[in-house]
PDB file of N, CA and C in Angstrom:
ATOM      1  N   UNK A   1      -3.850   2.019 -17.139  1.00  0.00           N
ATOM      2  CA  UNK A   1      -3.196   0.783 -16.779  1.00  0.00           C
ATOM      3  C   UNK A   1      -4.222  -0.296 -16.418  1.00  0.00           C
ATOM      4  N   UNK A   2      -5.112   0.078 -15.725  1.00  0.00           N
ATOM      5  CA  UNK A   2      -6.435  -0.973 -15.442  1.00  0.00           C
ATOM      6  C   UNK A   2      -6.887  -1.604 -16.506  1.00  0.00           C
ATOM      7  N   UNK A   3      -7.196  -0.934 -17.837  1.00  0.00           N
ATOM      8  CA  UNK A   3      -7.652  -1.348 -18.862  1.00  0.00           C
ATOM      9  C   UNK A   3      -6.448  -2.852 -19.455  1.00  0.00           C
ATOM     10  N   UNK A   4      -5.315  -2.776 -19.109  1.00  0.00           N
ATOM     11  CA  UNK A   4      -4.621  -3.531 -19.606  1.00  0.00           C
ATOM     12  C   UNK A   4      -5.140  -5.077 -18.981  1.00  0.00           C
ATOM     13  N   UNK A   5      -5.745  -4.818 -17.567  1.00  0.00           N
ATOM     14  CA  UNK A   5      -6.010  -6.091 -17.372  1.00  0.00           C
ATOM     15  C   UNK A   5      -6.976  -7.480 -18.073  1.00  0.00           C
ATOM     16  N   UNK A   6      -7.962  -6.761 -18.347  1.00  0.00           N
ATOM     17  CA  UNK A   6      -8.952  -7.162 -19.000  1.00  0.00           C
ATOM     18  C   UNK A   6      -8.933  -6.388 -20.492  1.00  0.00           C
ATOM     19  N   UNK A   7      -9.921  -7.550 -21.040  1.00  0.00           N
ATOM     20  CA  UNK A   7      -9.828  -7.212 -22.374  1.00  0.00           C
ATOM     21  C   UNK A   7     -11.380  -6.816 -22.516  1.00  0.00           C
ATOM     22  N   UNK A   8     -11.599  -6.103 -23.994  1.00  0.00           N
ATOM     23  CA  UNK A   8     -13.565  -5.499 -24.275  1.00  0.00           C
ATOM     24  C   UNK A   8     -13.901  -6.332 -24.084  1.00  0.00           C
ATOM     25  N   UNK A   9     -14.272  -7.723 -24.004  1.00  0.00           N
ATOM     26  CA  UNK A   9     -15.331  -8.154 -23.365  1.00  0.00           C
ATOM     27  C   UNK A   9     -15.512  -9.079 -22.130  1.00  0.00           C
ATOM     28  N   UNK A  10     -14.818  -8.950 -21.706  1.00  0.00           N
ATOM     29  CA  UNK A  10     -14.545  -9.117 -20.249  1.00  0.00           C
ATOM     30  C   UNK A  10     -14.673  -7.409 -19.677  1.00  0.00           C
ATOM     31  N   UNK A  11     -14.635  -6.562 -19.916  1.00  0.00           N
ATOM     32  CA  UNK A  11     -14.996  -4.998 -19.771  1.00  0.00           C
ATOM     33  C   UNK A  11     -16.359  -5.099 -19.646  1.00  0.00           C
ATOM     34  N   UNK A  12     -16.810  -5.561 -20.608  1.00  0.00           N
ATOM     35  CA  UNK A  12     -18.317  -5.419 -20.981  1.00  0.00           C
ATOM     36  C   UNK A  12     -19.616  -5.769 -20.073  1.00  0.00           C
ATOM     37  N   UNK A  13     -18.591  -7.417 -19.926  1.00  0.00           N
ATOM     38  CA  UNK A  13     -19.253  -7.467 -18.517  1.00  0.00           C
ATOM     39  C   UNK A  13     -19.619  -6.994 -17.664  1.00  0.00           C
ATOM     40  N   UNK A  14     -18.051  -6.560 -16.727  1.00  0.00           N
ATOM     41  CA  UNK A  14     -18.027  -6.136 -15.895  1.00  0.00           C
ATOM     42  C   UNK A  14     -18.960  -4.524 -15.934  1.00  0.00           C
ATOM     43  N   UNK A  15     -18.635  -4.183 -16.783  1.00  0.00           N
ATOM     44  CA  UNK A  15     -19.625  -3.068 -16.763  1.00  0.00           C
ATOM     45  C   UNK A  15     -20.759  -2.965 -16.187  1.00  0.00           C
ATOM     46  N   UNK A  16     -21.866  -4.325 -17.159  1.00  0.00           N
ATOM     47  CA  UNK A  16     -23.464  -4.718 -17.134  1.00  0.00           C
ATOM     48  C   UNK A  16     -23.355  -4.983 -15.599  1.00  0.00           C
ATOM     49  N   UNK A  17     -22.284  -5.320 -14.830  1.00  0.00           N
ATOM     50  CA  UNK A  17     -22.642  -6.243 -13.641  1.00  0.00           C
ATOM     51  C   UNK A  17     -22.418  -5.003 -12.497  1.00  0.00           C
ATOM     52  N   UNK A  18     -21.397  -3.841 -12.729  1.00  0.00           N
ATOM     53  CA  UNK A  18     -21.434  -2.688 -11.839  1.00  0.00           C
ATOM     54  C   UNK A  18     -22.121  -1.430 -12.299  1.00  0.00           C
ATOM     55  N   UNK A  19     -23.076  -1.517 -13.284  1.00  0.00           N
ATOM     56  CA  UNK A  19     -23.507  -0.055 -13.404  1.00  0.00           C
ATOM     57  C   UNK A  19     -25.060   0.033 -12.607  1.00  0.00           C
ATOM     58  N   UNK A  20     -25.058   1.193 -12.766  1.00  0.00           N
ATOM     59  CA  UNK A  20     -26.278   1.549 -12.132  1.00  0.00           C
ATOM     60  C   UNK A  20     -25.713   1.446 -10.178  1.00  0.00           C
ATOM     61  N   UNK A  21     -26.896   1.965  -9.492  1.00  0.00           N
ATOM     62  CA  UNK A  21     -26.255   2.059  -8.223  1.00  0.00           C
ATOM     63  C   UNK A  21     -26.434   0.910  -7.108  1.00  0.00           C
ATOM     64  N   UNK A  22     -26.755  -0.361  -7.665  1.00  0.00           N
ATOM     65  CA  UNK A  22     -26.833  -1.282  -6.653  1.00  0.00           C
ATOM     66  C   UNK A  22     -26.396  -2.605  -7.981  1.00  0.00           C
ATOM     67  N   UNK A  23     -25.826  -3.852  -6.952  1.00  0.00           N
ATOM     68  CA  UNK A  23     -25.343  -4.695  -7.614  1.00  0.00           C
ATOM     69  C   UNK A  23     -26.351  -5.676  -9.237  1.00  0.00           C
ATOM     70  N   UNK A  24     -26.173  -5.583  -9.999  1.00  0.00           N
ATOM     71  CA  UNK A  24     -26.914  -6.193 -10.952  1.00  0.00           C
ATOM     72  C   UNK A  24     -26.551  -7.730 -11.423  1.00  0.00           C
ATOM     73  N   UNK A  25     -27.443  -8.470 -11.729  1.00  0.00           N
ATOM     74  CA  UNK A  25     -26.789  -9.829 -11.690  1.00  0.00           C
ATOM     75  C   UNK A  25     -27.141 -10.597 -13.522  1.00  0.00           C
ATOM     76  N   UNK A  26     -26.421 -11.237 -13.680  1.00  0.00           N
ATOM     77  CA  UNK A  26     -26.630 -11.925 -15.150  1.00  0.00           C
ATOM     78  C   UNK A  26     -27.198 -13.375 -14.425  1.00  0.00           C
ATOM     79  N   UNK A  27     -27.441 -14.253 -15.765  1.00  0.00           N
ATOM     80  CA  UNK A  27     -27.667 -15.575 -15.265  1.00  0.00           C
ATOM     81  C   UNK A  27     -26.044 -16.183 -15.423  1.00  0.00           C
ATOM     82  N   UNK A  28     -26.260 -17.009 -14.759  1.00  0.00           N
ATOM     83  CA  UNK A  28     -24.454 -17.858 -14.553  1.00  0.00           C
ATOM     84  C   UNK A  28     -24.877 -19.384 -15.195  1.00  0.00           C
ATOM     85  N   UNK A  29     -25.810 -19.474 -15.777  1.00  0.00           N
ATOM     86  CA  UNK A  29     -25.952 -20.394 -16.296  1.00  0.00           C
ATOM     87  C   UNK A  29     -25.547 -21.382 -17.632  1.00  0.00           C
ATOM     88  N   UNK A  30     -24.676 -20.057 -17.997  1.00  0.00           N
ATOM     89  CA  UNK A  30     -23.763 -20.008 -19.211  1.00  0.00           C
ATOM     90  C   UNK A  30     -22.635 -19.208 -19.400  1.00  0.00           C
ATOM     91  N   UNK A  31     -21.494 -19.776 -18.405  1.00  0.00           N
ATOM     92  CA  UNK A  31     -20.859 -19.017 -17.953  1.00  0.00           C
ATOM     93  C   UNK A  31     -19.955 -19.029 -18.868  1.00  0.00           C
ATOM     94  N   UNK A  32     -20.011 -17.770 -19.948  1.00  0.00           N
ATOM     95  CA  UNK A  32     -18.978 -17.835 -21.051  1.00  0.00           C
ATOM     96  C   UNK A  32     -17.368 -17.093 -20.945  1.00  0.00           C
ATOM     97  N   UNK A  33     -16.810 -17.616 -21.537  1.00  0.00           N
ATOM     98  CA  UNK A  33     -14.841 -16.892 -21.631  1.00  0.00           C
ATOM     99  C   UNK A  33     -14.286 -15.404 -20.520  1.00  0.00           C
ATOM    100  N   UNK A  34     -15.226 -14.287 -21.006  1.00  0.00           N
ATOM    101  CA  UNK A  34     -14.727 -13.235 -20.232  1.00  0.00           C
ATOM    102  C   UNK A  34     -15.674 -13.465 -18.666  1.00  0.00           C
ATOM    103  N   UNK A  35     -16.626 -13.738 -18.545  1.00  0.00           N
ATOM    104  CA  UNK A  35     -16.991 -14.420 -16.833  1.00  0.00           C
ATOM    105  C   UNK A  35     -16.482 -15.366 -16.658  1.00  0.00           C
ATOM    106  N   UNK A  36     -16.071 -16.359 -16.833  1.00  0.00           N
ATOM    107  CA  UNK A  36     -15.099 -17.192 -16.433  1.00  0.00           C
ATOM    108  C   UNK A  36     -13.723 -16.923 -15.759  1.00  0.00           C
ATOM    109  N   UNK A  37     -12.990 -15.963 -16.904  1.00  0.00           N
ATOM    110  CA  UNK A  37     -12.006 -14.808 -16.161  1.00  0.00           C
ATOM    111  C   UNK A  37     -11.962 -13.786 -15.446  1.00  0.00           C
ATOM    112  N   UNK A  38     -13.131 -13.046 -15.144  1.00  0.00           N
ATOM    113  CA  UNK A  38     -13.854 -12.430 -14.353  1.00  0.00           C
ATOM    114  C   UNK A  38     -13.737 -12.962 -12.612  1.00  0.00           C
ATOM    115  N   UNK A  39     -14.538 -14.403 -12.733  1.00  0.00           N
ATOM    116  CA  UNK A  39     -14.991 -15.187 -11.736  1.00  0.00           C
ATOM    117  C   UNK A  39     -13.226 -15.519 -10.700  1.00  0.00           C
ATOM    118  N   UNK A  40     -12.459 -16.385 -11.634  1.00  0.00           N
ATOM    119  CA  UNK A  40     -10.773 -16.603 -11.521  1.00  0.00           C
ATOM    120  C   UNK A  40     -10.137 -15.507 -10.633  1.00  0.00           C
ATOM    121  N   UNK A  41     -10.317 -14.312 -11.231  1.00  0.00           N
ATOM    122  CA  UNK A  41      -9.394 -13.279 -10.848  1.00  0.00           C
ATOM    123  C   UNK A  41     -10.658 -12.263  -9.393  1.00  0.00           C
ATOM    124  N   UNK A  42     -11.777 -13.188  -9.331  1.00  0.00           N
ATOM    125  CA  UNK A  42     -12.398 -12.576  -8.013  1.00  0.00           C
ATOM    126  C   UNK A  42     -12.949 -11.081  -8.457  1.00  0.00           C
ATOM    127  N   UNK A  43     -13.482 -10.970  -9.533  1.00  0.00           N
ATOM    128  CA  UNK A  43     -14.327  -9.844  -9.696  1.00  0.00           C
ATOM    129  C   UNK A  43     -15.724  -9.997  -9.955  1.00  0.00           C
ATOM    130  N   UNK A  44     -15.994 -11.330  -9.854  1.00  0.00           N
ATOM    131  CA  UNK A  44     -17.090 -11.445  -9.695  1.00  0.00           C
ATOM    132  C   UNK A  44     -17.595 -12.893  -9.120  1.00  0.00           C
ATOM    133  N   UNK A  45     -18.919 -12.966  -8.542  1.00  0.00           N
ATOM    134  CA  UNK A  45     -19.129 -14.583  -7.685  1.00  0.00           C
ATOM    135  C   UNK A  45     -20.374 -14.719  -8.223  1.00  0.00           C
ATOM    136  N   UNK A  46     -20.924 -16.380  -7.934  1.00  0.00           N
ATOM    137  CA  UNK A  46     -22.037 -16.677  -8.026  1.00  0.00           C
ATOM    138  C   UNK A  46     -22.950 -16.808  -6.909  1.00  0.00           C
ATOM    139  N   UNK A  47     -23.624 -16.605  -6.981  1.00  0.00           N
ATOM    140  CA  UNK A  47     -24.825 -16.287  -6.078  1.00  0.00           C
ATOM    141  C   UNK A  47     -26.129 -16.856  -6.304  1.00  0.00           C
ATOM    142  N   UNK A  48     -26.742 -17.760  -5.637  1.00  0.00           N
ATOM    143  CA  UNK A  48     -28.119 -18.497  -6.545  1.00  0.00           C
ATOM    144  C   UNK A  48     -28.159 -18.337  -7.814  1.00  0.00           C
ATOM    145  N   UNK A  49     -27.269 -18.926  -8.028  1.00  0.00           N
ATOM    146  CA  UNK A  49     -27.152 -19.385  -9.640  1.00  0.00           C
ATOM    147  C   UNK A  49     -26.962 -17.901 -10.454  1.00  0.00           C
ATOM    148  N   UNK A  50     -26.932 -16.707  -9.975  1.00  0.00           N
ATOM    149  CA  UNK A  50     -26.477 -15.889 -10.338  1.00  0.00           C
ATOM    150  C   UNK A  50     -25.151 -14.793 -10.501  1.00  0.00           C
ATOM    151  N   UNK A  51     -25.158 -14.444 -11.577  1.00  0.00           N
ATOM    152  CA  UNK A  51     -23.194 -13.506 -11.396  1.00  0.00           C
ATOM    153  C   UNK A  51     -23.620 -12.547 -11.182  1.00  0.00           C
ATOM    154  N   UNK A  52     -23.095 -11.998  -9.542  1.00  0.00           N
ATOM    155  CA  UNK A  52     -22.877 -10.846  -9.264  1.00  0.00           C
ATOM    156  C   UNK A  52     -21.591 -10.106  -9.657  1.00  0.00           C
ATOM    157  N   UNK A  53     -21.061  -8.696  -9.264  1.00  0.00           N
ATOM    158  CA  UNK A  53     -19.607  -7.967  -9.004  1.00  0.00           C
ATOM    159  C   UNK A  53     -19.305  -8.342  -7.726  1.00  0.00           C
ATOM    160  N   UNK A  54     -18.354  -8.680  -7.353  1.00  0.00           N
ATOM    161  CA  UNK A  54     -17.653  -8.545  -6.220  1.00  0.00           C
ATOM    162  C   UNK A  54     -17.118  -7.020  -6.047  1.00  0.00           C
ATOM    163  N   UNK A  55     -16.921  -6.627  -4.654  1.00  0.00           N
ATOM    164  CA  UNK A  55     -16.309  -5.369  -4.121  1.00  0.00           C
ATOM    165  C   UNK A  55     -15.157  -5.102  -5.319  1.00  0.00           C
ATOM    166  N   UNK A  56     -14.316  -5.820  -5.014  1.00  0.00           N
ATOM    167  CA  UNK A  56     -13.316  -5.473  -6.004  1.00  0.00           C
ATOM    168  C   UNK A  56     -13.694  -5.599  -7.563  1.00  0.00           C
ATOM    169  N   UNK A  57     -14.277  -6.215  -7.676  1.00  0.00           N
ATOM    170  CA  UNK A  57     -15.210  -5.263  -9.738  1.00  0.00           C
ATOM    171  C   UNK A  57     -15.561  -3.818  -9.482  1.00  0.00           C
ATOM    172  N   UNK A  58     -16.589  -3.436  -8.424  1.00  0.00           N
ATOM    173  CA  UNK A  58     -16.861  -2.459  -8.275  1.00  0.00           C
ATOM    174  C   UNK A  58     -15.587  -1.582  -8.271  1.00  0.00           C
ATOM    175  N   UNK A  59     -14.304  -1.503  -7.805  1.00  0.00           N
ATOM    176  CA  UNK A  59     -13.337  -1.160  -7.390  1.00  0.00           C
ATOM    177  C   UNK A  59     -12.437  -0.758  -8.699  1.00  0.00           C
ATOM    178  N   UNK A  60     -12.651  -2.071  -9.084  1.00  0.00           N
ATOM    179  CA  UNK A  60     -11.793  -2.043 -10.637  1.00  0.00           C
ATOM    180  C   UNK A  60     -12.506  -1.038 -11.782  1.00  0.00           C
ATOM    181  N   UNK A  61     -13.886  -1.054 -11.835  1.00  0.00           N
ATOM    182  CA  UNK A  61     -14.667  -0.446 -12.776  1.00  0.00           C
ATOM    183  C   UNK A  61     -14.451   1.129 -12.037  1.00  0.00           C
ATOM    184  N   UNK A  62     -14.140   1.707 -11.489  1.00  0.00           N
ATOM    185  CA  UNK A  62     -14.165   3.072 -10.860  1.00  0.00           C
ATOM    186  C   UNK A  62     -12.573   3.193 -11.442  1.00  0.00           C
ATOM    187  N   UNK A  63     -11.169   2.293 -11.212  1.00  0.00           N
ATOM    188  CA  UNK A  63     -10.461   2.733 -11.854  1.00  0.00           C
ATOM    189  C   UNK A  63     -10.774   3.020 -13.104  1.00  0.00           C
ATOM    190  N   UNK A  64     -11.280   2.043 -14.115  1.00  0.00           N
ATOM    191  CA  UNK A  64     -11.866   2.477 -15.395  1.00  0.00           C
ATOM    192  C   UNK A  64     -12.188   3.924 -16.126  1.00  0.00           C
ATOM    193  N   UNK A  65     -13.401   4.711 -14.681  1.00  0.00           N
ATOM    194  CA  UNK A  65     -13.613   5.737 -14.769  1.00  0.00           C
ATOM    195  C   UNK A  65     -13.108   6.985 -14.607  1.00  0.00           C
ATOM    196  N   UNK A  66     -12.086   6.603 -13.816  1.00  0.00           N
ATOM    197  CA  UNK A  66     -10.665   7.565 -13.822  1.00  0.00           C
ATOM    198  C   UNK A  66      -9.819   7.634 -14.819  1.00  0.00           C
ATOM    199  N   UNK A  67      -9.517   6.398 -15.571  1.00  0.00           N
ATOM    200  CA  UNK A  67      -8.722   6.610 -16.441  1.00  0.00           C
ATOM    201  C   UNK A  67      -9.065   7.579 -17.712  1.00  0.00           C
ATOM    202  N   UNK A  68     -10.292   7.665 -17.702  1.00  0.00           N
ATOM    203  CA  UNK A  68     -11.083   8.096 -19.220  1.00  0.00           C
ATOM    204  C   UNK A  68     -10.997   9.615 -18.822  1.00  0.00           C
TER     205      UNK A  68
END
C-alpha cells in the first residue's frame, strides 16, 4: 500500500536520500518533479541548500521494506 503513494521516481529518490545508515543529502539546487513532491508531502527538507529525508522518509522507506 505504501508503494501506491509515490511513484519510481519519486521512490528513487527517496531511496538515494535514506539508504545507507546516516542521513545522505542531494544538491537542492535543481529541485526536480519527484523532490518537489517529496518536499510538499514532508519527506524530505532543505538544509543549506541541501535535500535531506525527513524522519518520516526514513519511516516511509522502512514501510517499503516490509512490503517486499
Amino acid at each position: 500500500m505504501a508503494r501506491q503513494v509515490l511513484n519510481s521516481a519519486q521512490r528513487a529518490v527517496l531511496r538515494t536520500l535514506t539508504s545507507g545508515w546516516r542521513t545522505r543529502t542531494l544538491p537542492a539546487d535543481s529541485l526536480d518533479d519527484p523532490a518537489v513532491h517529496l518536499l510538499g508531502l514532508g519527506l524530505v527538507e532543505v538544509v543549506d541548500g541541501r535535500l535531506q529525508a525527513t524522519p518520516a522518509g526514513f519511516a516511509l522507506r522502512k514501510l517499503f521494506e516490509r512490503e517486499q
